[in-house]
C-alpha atoms as a PDB file:
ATOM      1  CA  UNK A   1       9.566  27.181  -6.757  1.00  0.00           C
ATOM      2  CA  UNK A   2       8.743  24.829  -9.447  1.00  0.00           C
ATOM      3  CA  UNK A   3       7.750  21.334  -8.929  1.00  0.00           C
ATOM      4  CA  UNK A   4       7.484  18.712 -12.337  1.00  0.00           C
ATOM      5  CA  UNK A   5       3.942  17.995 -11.924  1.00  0.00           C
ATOM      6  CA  UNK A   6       4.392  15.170 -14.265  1.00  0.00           C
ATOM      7  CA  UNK A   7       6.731  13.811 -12.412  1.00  0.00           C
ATOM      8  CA  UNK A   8       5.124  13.865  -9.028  1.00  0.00           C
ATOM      9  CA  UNK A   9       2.002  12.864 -11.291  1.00  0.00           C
ATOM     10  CA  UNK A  10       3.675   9.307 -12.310  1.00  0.00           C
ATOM     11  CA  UNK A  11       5.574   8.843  -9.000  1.00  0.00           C
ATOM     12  CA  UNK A  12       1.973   8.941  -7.672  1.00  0.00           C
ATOM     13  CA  UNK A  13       0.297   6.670 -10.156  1.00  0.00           C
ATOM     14  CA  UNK A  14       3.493   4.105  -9.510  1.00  0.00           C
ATOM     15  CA  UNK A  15       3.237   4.404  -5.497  1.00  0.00           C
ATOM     16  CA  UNK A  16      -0.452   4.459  -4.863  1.00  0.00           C
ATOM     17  CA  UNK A  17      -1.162   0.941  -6.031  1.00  0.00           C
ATOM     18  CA  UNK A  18       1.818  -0.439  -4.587  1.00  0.00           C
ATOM     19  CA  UNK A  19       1.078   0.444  -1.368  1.00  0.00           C
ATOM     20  CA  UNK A  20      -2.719  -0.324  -1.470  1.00  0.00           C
ATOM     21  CA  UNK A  21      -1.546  -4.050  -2.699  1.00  0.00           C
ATOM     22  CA  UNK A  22       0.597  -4.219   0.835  1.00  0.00           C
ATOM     23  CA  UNK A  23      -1.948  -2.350   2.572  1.00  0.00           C
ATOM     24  CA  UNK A  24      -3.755  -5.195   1.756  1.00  0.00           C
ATOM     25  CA  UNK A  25      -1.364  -7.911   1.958  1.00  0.00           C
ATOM     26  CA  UNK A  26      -0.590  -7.122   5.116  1.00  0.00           C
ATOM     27  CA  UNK A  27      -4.499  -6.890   6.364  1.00  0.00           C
ATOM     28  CA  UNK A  28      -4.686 -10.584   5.457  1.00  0.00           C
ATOM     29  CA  UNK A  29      -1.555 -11.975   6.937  1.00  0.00           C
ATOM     30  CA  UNK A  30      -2.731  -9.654   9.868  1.00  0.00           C
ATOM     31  CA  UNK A  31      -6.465 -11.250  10.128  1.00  0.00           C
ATOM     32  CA  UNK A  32      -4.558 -14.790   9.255  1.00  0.00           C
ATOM     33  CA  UNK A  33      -2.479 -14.238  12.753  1.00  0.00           C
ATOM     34  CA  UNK A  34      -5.764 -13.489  14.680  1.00  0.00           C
ATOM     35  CA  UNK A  35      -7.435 -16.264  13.212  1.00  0.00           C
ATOM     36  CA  UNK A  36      -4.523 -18.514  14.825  1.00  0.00           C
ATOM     37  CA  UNK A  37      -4.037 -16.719  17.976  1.00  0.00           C
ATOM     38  CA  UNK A  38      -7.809 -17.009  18.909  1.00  0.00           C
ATOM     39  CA  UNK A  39      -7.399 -20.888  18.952  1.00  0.00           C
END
């Protein structure tokens, strides 16, 4: 079987740092929350 490596190459380079900036995003509105529910 053959895969486009190019193709899974730029899906990867388009993915990656979209999910690292709401991997992120999310680990601040998640320590945000804590920071409130410790009050």
């Amino acid at each position: 079987m053959y895969t486009d490596w190019t193709a899974v190459a730029l899906l990867l380079f388009t993915t990656v740092p979209l999910l690292a900036v709401v991997a992120t995003a999310a680990f601040f509105i998640w320590q945000q929350k804590k920071k409130q529910q410790l009050r």
